[in-house]
Protein backbone atom coordinates (compact mmCIF):
# COMPACT_ATOMS: atom_id res chain seq x y z
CA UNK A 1 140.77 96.91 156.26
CA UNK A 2 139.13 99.36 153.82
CA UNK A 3 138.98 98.02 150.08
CA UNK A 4 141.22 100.29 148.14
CA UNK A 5 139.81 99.81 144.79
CA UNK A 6 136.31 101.10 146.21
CA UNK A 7 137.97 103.78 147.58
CA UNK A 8 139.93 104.36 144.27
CA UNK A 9 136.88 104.29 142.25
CA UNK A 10 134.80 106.76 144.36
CA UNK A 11 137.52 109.46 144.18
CA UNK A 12 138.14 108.90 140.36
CA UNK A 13 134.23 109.45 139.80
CA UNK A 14 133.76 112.48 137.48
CA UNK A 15 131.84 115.65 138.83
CA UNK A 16 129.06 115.10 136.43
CA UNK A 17 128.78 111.71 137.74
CA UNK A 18 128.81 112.83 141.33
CA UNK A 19 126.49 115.46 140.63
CA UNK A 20 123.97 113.02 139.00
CA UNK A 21 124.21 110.29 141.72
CA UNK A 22 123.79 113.28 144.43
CA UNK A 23 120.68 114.60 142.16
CA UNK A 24 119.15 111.03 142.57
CA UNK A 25 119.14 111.19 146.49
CA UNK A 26 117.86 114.54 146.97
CA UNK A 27 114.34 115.60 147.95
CA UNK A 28 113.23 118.69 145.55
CA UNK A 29 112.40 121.73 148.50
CA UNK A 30 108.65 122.48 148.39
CA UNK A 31 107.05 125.54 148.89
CA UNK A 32 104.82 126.41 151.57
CA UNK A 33 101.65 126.35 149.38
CA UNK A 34 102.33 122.87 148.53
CA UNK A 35 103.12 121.56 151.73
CA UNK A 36 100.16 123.13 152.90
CA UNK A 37 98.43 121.67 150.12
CA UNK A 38 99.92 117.83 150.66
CA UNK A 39 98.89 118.19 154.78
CA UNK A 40 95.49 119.17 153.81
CA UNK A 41 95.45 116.28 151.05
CA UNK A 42 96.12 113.53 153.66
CA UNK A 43 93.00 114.92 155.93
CA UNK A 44 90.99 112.54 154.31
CA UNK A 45 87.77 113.10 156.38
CA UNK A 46 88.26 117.42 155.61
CA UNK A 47 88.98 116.28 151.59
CA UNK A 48 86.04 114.16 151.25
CA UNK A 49 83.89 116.70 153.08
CA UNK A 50 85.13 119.59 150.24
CA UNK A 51 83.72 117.07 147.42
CA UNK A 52 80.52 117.07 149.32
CA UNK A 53 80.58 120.55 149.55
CA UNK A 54 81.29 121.51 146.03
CA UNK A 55 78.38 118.76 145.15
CA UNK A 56 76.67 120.94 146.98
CA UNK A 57 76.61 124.33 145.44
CA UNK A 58 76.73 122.69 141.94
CA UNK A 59 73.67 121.22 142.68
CA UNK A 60 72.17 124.36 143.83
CA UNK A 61 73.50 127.07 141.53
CA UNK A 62 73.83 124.64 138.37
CA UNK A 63 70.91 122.01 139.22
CA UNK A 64 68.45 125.25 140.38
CA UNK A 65 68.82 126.40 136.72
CA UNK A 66 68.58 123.40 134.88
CA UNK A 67 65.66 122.20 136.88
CA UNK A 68 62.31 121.87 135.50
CA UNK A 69 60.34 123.91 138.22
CA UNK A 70 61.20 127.11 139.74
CA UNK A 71 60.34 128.47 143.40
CA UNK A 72 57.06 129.99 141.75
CA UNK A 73 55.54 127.29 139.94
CA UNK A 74 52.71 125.62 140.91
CA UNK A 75 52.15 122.12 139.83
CA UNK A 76 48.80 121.32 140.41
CA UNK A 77 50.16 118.55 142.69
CA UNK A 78 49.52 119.17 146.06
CA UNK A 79 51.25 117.71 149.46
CA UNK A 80 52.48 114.93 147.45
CA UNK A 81 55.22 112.79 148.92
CA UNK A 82 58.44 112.55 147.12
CA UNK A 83 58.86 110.49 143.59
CA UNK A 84 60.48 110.82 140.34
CA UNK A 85 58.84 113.75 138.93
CA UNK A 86 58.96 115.63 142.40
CA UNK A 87 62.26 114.28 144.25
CA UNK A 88 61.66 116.50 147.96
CA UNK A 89 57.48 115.78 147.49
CA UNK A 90 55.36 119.48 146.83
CA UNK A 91 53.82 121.72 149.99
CA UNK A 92 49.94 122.39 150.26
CA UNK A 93 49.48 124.76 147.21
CA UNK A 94 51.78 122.61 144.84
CA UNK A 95 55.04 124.37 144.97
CA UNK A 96 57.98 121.50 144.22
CA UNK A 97 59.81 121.28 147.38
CA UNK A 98 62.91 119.94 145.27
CA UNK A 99 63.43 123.94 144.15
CA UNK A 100 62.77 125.30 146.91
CA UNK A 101 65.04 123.20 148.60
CA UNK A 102 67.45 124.65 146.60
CA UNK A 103 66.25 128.04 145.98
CA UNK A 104 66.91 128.01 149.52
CA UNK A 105 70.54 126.60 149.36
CA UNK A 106 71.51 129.50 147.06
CA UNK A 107 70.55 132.36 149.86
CA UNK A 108 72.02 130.36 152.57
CA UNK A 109 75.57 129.75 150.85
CA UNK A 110 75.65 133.62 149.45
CA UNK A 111 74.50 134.96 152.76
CA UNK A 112 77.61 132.77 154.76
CA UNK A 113 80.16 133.40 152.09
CA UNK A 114 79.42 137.15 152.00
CA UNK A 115 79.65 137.10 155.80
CA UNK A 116 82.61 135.24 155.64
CA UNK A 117 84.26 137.69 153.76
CA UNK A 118 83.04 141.01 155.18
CA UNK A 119 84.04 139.79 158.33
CA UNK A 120 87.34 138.17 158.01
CA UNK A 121 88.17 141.56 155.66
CA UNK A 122 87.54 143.66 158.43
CA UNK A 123 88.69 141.92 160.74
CA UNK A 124 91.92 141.23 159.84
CA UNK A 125 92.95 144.60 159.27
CA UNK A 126 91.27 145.69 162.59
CA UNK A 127 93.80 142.90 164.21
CA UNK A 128 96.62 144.10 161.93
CA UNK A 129 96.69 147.52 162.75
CA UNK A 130 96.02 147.02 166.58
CA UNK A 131 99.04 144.40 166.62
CA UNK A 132 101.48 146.59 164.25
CA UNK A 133 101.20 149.40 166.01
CA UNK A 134 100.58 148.43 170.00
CA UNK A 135 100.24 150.89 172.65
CA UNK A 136 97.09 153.51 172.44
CA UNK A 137 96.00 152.31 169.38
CA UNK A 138 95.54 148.80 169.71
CA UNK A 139 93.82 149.93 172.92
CA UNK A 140 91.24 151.61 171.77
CA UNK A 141 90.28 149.39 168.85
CA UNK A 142 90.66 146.27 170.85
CA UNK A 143 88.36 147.80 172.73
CA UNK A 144 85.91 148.71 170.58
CA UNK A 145 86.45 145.00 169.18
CA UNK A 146 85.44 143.65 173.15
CA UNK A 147 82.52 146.01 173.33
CA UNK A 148 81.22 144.14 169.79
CA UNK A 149 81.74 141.03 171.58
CA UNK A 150 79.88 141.42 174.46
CA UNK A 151 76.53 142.48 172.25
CA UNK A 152 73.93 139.31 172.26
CA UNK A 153 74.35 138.63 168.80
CA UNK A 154 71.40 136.76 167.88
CA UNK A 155 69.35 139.33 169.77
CA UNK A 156 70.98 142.17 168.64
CA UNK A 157 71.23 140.66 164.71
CA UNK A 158 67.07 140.12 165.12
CA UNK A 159 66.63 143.87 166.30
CA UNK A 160 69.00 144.93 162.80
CA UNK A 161 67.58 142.67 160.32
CA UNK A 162 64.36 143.52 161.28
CA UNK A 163 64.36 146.59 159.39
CA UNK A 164 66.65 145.08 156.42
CA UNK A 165 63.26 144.59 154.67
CA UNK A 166 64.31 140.98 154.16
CA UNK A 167 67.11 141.57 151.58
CA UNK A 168 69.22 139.17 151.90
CA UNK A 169 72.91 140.94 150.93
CA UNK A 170 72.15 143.39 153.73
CA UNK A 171 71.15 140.51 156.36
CA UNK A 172 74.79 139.06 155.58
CA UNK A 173 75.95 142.77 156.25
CA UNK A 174 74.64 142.54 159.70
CA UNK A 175 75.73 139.45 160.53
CA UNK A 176 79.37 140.19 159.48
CA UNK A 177 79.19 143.44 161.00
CA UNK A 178 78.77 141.24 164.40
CA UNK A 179 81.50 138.84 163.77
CA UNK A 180 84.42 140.80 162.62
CA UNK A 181 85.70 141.30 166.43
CA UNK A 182 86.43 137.87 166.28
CA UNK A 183 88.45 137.25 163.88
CA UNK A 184 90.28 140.60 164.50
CA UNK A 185 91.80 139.35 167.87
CA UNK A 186 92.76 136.31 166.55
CA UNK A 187 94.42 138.62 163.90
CA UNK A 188 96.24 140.81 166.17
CA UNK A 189 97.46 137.77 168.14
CA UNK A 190 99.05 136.70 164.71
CA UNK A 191 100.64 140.01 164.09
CA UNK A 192 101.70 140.74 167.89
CA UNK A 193 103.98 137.59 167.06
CA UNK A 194 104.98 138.11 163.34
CA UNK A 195 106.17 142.05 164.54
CA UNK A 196 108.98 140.99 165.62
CA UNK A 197 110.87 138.71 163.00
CA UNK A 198 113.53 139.50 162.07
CA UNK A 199 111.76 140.04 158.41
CA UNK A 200 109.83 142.79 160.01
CA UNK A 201 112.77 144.42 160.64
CA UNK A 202 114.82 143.82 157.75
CA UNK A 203 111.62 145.60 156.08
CA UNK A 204 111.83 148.67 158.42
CA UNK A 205 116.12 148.99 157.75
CA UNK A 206 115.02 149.23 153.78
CA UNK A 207 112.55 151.93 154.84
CA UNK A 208 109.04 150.30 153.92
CA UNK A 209 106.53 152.23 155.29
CA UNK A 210 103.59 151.53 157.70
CA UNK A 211 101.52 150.42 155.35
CA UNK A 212 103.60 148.15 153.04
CA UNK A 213 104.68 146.43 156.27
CA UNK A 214 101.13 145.76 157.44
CA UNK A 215 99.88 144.48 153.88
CA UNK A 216 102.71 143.29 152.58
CA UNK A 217 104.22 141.02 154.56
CA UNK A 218 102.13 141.01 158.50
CA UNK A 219 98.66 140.06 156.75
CA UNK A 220 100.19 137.53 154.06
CA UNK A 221 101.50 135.96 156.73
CA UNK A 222 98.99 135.77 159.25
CA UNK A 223 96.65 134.24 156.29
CA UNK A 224 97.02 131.17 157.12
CA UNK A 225 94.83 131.52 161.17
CA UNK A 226 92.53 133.99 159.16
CA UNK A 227 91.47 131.66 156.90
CA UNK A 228 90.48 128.75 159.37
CA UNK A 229 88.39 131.43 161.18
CA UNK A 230 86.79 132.06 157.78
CA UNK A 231 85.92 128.89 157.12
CA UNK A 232 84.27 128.80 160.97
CA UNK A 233 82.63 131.60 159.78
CA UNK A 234 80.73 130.38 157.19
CA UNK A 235 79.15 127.60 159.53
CA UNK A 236 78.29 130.01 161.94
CA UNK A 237 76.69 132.67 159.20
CA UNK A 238 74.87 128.90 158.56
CA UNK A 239 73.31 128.74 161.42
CA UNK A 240 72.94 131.86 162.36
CA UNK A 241 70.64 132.80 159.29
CA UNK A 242 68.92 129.87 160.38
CA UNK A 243 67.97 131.03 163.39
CA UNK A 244 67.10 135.07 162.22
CA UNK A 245 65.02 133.34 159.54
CA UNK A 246 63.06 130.39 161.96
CA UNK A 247 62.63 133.39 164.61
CA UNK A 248 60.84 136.04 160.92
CA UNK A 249 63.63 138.06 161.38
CA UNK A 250 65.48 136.70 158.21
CA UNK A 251 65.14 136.14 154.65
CA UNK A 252 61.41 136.83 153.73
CA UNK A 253 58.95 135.42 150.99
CA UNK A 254 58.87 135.24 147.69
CA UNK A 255 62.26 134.46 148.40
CA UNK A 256 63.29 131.78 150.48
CA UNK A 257 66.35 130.31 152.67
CA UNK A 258 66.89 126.92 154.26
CA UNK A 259 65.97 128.69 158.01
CA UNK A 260 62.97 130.04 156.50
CA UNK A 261 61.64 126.52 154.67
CA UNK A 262 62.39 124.92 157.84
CA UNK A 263 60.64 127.71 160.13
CA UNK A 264 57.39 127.34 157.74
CA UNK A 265 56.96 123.93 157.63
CA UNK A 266 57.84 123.05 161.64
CA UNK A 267 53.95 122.28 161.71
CA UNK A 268 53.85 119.84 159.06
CA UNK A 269 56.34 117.23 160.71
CA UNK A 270 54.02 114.74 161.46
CA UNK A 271 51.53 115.16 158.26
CA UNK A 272 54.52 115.80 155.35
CA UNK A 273 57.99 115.66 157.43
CA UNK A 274 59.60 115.92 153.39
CA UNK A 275 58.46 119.45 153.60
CA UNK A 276 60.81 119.82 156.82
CA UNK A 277 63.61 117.25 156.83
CA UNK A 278 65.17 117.93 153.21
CA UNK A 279 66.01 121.44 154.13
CA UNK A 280 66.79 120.46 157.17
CA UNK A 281 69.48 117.93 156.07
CA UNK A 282 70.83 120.38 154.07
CA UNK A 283 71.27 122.62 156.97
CA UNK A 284 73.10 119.75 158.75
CA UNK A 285 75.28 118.70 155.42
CA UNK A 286 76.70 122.22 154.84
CA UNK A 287 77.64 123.35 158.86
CA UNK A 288 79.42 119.64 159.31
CA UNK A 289 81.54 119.92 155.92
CA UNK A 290 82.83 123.27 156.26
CA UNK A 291 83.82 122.23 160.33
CA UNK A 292 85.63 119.50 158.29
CA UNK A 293 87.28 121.47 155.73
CA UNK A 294 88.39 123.53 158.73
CA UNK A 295 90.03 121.11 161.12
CA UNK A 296 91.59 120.01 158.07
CA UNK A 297 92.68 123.42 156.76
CA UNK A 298 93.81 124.09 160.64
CA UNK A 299 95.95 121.10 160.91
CA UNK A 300 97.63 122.26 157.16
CA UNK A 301 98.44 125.19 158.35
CA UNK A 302 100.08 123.90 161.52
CA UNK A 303 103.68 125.22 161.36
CA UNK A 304 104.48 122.23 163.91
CA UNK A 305 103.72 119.83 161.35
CA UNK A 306 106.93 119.51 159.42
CA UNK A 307 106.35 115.78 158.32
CA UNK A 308 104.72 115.11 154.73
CA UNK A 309 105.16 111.80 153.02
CA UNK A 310 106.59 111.90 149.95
């Protein structure tokens, strides 16, 4: 038998009580920023690499000023190994490796971030408009997206930066006028989707146009694929400057990138590996972070992951 008294005292309770004791017991709803947020939090391995990261560029764009030495100095010490007063050791004619190093760093993160957002710009809109609007239009620019893809992009990106003169804002250019194709399909896979929610069409019954459909509410909402693809991007623009600059088709002196250090000094490995290695690692440090910060960006934006701990 039931206990009346309880049941007496729940039903005598007072709203404001009631409303207090149900304010205790509920979760507060969370926006989709901060549950993205809290998913990418609990990525421990993607959160630690971001500290890394940002240690990074600090250390190049802060660290590169406040150092003592600049790319052009010469020491008067010469192929010395590293200490205290020269950290990455000095090449043959005295320059301090340590600046260089990041000198280097500098080009290498500008060049990927500018490609990163050239191409994910581009692309993305590409993808919108192709998705949005279907039929003869997304068949010719999807394929004019394929025919980009098909290009040997490392062969094709030597042939173009060869006649960049070296500058290092138009080798990002041609890079990132390679790589938009790809993130435009994964855009108009997004949008193909998104077209036909039932926001979409609330949007069309108000009478938004074209336009304010596409940028409004398609692309906002397709932000959250585009901007894992970005962050592949950059680690791709990485490597790929890398590669123009170890093949002379990159960056050229008196500047310098981490490809190019590491394509001049591929002959001193054995006689000052310092000269070779510290770029190098560098190299390694910022393509395996930003992977990182990706899968862990990926997995926050995973719309089948509904469960984050309080």
């Amino acid at each position: 038998m039931p206990d009346n008294s309880d049941l007496s005292s729940a039903t005598t309770q007072t709203p404001e009580k009631r409303t207090r004791v149900e304010r205790e017991f509920t979760v507060a709803e969370r926006s989709q920023a901060q549950l993205v947020l809290r998913r990418f939090l609990q990525h421990k391995l993607a959160v630690g690499s971001l500290i890394v990261l940002i240690l990074i560029v600090l250390l190049a764009f802060v660290g590169g000023w406040l150092w003592k030495y600049s790319v052009e100095d010469l020491t008067g010490s010469n192929s010395q190994p590293p200490s205290w007063e020269h950290p990455f050791g000095t090449d043959a004619i005295g320059h301090d490796s340590f600046a260089q190093v990041l000198r280097g760093t500098q080009i290498s993160i500008s060049i990927a971030v500018l490609v990163a957002v050239f191409a994910t710009v581009i692309g993305t809109i590409w993808g919108a408009v192709a998705g949005f609007y279907r039929g003869w239009v997304d068949t010719v620019l999807m394929r004019i997206a394929d025919l980009v893809l098909t290009l040997p992009l490392l062969a094709v990106a030597a042939v173009l930066a060869h006649n960049t003169s070296g500058s290092w804002w138009l080798i990002a250019v041609v890079i990132a006028g390679l790589y938009w194709a790809y993130v435009s399909r994964v855009a108009r896979g997004v949008v193909l989707s998104l077209r036909e929610k039932e926001f979409i069409e609330a949007a069309r019954a108000l009478g938004a146009s074209d336009s304010r459909i596409i940028f409004r509410h398609l692309v906002p909402n397709a932000l959250g694929s585009v901007i894992v693809n970005a962050t592949v991007l950059v680690a791709i623009a990485i490597l790929i400057e890398t590669s123009l600059s170890f093949l002379g088709f990159g960056v050229t002196p008196p500047d310098t990138s981490l490809g190019l250090l590491v394509s001049q000094n591929q002959t001193a490995v054995s006689t000052r590996p310092w000269l070779f290695y510290f770029p190098g690692l560098f190299i390694i440090l910022i393509a395996l972070t930003i992977n990182f910060i990706g899968d862990g960006l990926r997995d926050a934006f995973d719309p089948q992951q509904t469960k984050v701990r309080a």
